[in-house]
PDB file of N, CA and C in Angstrom:
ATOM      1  N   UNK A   1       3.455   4.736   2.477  1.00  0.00           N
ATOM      2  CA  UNK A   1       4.572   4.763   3.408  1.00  0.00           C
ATOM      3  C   UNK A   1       4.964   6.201   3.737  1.00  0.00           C
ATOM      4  N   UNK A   2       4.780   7.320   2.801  1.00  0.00           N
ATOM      5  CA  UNK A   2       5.662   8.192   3.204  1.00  0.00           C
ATOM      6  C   UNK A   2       4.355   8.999   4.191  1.00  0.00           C
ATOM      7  N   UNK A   3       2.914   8.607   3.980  1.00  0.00           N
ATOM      8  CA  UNK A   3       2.590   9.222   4.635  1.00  0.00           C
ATOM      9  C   UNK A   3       2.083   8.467   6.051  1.00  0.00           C
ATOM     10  N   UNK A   4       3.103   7.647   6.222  1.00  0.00           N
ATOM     11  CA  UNK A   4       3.323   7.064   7.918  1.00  0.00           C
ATOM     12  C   UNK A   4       2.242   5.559   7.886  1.00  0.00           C
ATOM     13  N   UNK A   5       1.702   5.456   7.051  1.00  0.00           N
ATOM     14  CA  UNK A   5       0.608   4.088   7.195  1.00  0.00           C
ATOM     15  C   UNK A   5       0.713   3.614   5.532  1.00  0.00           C
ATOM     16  N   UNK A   6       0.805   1.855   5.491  1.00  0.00           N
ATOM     17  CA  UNK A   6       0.770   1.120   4.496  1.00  0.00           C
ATOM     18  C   UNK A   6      -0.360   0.412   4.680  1.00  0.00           C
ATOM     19  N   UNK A   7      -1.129  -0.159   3.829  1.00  0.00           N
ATOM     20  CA  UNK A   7      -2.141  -1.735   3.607  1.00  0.00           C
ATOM     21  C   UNK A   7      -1.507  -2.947   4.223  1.00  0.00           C
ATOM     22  N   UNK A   8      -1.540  -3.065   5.328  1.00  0.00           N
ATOM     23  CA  UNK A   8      -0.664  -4.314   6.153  1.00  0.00           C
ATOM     24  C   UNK A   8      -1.702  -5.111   6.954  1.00  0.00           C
ATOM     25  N   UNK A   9      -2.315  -5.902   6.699  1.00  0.00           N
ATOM     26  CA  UNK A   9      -3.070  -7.167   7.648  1.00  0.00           C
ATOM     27  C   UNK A   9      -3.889  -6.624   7.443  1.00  0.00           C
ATOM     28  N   UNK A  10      -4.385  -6.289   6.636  1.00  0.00           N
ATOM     29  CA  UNK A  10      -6.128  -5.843   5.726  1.00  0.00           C
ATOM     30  C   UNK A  10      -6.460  -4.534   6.434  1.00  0.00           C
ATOM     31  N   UNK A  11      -5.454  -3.847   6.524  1.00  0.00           N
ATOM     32  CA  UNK A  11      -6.080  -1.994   6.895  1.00  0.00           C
ATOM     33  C   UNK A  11      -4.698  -1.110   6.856  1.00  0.00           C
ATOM     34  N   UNK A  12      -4.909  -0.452   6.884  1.00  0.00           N
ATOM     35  CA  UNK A  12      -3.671   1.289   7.027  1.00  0.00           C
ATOM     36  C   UNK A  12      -3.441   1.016   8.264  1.00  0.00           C
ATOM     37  N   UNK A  13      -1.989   0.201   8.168  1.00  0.00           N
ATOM     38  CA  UNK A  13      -1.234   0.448   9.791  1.00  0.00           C
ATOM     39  C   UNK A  13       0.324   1.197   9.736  1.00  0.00           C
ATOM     40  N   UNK A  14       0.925   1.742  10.551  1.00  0.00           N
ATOM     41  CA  UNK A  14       1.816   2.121  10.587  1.00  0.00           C
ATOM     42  C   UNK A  14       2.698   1.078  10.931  1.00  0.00           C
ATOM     43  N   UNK A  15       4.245   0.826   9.959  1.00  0.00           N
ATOM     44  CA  UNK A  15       5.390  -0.291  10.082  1.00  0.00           C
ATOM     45  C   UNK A  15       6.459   0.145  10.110  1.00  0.00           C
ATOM     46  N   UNK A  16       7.326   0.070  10.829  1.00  0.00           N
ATOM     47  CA  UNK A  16       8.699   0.463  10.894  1.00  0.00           C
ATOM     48  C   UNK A  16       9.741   0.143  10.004  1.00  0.00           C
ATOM     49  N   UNK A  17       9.595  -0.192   8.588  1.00  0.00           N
ATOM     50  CA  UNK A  17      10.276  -0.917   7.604  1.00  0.00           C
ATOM     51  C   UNK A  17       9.260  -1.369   6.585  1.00  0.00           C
ATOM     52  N   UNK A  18      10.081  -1.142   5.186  1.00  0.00           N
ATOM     53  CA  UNK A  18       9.720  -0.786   3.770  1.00  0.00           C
ATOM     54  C   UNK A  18       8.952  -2.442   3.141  1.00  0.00           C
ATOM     55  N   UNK A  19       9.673  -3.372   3.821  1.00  0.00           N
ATOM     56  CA  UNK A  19       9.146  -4.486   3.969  1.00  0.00           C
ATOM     57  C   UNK A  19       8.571  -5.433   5.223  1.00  0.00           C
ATOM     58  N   UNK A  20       7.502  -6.293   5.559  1.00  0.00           N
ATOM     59  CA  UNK A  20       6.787  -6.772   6.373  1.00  0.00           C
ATOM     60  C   UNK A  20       6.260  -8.194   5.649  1.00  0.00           C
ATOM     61  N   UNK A  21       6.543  -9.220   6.465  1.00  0.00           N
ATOM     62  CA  UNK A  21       6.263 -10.375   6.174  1.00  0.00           C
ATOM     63  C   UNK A  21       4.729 -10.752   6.005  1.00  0.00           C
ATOM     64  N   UNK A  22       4.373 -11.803   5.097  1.00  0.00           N
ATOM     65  CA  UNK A  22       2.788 -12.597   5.226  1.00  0.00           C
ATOM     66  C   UNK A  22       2.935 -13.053   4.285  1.00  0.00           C
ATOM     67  N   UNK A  23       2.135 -14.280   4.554  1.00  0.00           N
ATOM     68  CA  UNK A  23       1.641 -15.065   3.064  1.00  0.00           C
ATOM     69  C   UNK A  23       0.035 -15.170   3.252  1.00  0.00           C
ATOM     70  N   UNK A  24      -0.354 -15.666   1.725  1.00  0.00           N
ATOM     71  CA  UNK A  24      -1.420 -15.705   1.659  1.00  0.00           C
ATOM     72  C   UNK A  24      -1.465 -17.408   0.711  1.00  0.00           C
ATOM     73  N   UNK A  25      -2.854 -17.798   0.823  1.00  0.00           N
ATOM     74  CA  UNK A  25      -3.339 -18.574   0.583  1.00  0.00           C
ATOM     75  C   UNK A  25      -4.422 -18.746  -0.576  1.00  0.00           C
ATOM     76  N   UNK A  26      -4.245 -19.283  -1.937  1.00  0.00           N
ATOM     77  CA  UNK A  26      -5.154 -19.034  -2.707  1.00  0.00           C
ATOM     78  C   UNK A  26      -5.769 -20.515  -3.459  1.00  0.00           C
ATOM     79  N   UNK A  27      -7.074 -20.795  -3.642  1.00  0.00           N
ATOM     80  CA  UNK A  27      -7.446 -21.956  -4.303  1.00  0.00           C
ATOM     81  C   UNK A  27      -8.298 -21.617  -5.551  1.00  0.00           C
ATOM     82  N   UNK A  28      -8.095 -22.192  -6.837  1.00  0.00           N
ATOM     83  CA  UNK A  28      -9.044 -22.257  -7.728  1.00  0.00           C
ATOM     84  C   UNK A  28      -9.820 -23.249  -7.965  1.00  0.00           C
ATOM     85  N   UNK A  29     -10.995 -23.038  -8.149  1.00  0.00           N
ATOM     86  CA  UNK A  29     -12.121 -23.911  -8.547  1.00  0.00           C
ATOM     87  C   UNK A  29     -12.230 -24.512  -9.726  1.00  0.00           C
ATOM     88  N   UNK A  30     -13.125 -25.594 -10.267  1.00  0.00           N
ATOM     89  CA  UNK A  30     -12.624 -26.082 -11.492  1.00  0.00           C
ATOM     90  C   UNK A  30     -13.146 -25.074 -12.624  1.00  0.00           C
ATOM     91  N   UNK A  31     -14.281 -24.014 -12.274  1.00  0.00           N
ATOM     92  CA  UNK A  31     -14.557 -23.306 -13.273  1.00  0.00           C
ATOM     93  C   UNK A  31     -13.402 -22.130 -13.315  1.00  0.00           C
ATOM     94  N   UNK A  32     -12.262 -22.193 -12.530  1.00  0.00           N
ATOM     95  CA  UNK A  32     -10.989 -21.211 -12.551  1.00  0.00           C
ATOM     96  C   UNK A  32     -11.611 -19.951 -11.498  1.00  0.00           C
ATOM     97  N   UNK A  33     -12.187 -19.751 -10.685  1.00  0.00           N
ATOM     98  CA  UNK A  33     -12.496 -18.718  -9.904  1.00  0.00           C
ATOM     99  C   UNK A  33     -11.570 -19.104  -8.863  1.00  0.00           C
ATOM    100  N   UNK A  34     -11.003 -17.649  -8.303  1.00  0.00           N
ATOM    101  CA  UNK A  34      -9.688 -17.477  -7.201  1.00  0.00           C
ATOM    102  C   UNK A  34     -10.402 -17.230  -5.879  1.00  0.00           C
ATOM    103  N   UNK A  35     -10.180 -17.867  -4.929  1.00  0.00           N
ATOM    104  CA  UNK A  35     -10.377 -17.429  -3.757  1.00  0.00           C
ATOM    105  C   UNK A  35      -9.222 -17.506  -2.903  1.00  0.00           C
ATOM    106  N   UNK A  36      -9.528 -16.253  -2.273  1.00  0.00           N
ATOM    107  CA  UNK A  36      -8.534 -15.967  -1.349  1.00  0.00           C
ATOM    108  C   UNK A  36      -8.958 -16.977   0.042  1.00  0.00           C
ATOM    109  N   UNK A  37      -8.241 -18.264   0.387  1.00  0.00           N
ATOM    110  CA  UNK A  37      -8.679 -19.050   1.763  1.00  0.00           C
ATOM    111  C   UNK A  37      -8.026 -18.882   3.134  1.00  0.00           C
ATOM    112  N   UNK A  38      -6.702 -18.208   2.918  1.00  0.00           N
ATOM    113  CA  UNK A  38      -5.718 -17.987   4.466  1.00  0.00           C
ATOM    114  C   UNK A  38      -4.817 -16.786   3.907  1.00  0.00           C
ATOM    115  N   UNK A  39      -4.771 -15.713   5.552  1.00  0.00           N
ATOM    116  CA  UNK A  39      -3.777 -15.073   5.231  1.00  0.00           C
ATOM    117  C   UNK A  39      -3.311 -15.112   6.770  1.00  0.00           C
ATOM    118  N   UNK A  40      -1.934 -14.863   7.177  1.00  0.00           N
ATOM    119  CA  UNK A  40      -0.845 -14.417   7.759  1.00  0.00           C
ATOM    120  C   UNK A  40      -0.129 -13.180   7.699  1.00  0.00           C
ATOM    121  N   UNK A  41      -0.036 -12.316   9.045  1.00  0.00           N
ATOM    122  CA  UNK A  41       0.967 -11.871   8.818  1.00  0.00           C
ATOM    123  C   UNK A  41       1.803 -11.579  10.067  1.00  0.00           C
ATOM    124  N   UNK A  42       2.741 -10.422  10.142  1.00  0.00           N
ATOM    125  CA  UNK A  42       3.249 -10.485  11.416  1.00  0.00           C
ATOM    126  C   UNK A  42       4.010 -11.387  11.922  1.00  0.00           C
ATOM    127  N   UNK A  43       3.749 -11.792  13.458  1.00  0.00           N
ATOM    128  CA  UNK A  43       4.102 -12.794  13.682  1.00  0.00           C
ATOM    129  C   UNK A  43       3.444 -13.905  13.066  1.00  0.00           C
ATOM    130  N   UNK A  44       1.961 -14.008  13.084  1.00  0.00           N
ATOM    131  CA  UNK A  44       1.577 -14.962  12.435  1.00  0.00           C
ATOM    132  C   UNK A  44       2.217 -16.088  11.426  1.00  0.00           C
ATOM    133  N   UNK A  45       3.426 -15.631  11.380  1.00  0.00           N
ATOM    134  CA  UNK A  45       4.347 -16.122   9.973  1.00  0.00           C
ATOM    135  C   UNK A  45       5.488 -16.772  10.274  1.00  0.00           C
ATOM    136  N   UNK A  46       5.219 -16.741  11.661  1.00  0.00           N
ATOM    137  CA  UNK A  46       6.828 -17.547  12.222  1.00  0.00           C
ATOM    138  C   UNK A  46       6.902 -19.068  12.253  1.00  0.00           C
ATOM    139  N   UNK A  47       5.818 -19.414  11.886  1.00  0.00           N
ATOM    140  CA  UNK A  47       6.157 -20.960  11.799  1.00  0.00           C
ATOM    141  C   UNK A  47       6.878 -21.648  10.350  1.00  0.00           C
ATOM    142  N   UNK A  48       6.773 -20.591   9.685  1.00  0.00           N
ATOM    143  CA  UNK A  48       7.416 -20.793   8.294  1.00  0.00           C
ATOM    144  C   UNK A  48       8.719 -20.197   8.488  1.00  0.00           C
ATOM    145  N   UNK A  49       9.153 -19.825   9.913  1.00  0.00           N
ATOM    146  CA  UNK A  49      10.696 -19.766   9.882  1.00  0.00           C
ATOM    147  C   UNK A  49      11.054 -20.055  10.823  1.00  0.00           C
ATOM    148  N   UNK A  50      11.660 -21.698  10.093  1.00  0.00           N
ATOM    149  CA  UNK A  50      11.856 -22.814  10.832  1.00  0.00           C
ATOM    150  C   UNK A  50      13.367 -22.754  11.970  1.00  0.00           C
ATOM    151  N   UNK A  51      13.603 -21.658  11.896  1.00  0.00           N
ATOM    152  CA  UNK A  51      14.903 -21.385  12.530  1.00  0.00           C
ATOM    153  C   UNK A  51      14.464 -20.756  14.205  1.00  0.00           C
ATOM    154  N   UNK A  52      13.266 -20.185  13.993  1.00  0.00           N
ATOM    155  CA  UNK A  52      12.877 -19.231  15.455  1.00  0.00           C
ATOM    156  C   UNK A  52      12.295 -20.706  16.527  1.00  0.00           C
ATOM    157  N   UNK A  53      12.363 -21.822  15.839  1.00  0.00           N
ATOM    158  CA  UNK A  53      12.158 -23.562  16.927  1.00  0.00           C
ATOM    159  C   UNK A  53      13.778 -23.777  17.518  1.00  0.00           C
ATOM    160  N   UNK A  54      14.473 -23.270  17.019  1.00  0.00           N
ATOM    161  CA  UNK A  54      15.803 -23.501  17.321  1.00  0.00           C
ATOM    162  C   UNK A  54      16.114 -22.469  18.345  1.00  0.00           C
ATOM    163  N   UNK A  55      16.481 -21.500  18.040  1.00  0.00           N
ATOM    164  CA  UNK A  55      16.553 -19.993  18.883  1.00  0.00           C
ATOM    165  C   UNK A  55      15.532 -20.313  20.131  1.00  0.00           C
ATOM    166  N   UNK A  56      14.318 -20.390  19.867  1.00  0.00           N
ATOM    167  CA  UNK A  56      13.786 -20.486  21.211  1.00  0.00           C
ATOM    168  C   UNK A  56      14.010 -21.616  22.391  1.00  0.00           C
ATOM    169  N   UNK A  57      14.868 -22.498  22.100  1.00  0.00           N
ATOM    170  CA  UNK A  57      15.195 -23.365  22.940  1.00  0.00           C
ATOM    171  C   UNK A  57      16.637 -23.302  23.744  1.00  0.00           C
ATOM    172  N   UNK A  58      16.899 -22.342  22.840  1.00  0.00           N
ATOM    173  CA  UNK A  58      18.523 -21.739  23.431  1.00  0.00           C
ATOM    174  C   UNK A  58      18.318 -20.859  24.657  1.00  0.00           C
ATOM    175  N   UNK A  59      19.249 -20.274  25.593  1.00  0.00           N
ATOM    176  CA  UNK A  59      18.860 -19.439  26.827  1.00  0.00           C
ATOM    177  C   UNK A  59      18.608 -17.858  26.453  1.00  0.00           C
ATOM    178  N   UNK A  60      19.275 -17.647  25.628  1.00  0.00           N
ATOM    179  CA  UNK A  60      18.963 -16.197  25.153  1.00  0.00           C
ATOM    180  C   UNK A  60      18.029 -15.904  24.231  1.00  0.00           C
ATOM    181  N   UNK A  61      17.244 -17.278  23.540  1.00  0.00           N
ATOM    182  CA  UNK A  61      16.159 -17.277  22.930  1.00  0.00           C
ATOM    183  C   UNK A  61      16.738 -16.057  21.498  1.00  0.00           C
ATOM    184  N   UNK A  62      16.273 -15.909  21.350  1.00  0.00           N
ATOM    185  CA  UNK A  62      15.754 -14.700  19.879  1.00  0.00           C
ATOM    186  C   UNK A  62      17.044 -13.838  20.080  1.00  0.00           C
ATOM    187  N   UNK A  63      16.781 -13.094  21.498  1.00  0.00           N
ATOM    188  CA  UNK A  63      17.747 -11.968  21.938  1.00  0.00           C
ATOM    189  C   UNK A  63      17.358 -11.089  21.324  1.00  0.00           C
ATOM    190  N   UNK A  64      16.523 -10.584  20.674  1.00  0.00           N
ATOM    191  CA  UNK A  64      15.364  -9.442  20.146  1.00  0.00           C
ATOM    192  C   UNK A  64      15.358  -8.224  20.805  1.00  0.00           C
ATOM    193  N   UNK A  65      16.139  -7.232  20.516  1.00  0.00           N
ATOM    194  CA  UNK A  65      15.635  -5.568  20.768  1.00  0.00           C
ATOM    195  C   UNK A  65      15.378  -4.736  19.313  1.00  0.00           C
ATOM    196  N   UNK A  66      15.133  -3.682  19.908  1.00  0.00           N
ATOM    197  CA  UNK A  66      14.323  -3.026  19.250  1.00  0.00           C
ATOM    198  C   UNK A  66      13.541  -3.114  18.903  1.00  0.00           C
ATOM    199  N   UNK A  67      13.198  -1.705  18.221  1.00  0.00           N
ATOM    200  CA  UNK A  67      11.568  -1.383  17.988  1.00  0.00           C
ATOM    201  C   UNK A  67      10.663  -2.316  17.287  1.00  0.00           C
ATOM    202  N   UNK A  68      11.293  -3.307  16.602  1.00  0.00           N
ATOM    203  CA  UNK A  68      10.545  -4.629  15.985  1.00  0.00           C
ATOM    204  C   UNK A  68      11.667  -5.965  16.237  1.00  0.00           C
ATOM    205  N   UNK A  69      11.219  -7.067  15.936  1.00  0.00           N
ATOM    206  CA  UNK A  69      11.676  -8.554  15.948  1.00  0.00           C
ATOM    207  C   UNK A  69      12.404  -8.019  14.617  1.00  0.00           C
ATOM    208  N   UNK A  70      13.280  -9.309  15.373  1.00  0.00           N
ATOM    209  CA  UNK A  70      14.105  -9.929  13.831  1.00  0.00           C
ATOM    210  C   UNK A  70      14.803  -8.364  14.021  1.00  0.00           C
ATOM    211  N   UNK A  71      15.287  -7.735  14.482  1.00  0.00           N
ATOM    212  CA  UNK A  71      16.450  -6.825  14.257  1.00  0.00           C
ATOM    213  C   UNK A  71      17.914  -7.253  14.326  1.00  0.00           C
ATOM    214  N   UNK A  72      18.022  -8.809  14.944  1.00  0.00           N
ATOM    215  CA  UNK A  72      19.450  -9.345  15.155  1.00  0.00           C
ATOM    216  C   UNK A  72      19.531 -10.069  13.742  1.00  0.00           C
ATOM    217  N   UNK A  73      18.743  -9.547  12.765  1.00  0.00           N
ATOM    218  CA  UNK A  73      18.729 -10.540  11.318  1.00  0.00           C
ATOM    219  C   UNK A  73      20.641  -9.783  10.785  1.00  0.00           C
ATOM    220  N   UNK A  74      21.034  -9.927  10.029  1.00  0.00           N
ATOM    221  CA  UNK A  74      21.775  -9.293   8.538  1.00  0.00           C
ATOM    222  C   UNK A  74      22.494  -9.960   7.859  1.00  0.00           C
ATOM    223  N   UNK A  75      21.977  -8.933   7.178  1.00  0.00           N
ATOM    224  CA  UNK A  75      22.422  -9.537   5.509  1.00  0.00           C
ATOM    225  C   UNK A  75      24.049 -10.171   5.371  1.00  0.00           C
ATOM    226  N   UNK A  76      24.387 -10.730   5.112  1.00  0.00           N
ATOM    227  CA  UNK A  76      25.290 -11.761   4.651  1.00  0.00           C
ATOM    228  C   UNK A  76      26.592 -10.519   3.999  1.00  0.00           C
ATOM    229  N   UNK A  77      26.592  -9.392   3.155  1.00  0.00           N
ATOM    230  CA  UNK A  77      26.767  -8.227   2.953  1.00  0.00           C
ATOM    231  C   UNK A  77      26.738  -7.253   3.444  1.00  0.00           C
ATOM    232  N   UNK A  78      26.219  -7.326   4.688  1.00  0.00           N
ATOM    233  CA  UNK A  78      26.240  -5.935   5.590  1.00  0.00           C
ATOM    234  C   UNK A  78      27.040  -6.355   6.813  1.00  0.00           C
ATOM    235  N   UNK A  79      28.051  -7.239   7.143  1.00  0.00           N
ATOM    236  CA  UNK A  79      28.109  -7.162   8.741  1.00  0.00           C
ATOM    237  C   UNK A  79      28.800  -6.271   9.133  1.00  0.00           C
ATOM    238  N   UNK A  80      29.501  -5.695   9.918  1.00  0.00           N
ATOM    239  CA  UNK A  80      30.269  -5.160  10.189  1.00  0.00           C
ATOM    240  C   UNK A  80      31.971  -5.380   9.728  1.00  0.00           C
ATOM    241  N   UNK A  81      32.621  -4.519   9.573  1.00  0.00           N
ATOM    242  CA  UNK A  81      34.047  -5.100   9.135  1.00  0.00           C
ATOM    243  C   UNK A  81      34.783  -4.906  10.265  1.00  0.00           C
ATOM    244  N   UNK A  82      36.068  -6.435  10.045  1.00  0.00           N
ATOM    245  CA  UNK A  82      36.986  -6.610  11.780  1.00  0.00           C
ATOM    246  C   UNK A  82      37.600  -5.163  11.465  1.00  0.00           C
TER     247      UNK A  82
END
């Protein structure tokens, strides 16, 4: 990170934030060997947040600026005070 690129979607990309969504997918065999079978990331990952089916049916949809999605997120602890 500090030197501008992380391991993100299987290579050195540059991310605007310390955290970035994906899951991965893993199966063992009966002799116990791991394989890696699905990964996600990015958007790729929005179907596991079952809230962006809702938002997109509304007129302002997402309402998304800035330099990445999901910037209208916060924390429950951070809003602003009246």
């Amino acid at each position: 990170m500090a030197g501008g690129k992380a391991d993100y979607n299987y290579g050195p990309n540059g991310f605007p934030s310390e955290e970035a969504p994906g899951v991965s997918v893993f199966s063992k065999d009966a002799s116990g060997a791991v394989f890696h079978t699905y990964s996600a990331f990015a958007r790729g990952t929005e179907p596991l947040l079952g809230g962006y089916y809702f938002l997109d049916l509304v007129p302002k949809g997402r309402d998304e600026t800035g330099p990445w999605t999901m910037s209208w997120v916060r924390h429950h602890d951070r809003y602003e005070q009246p």
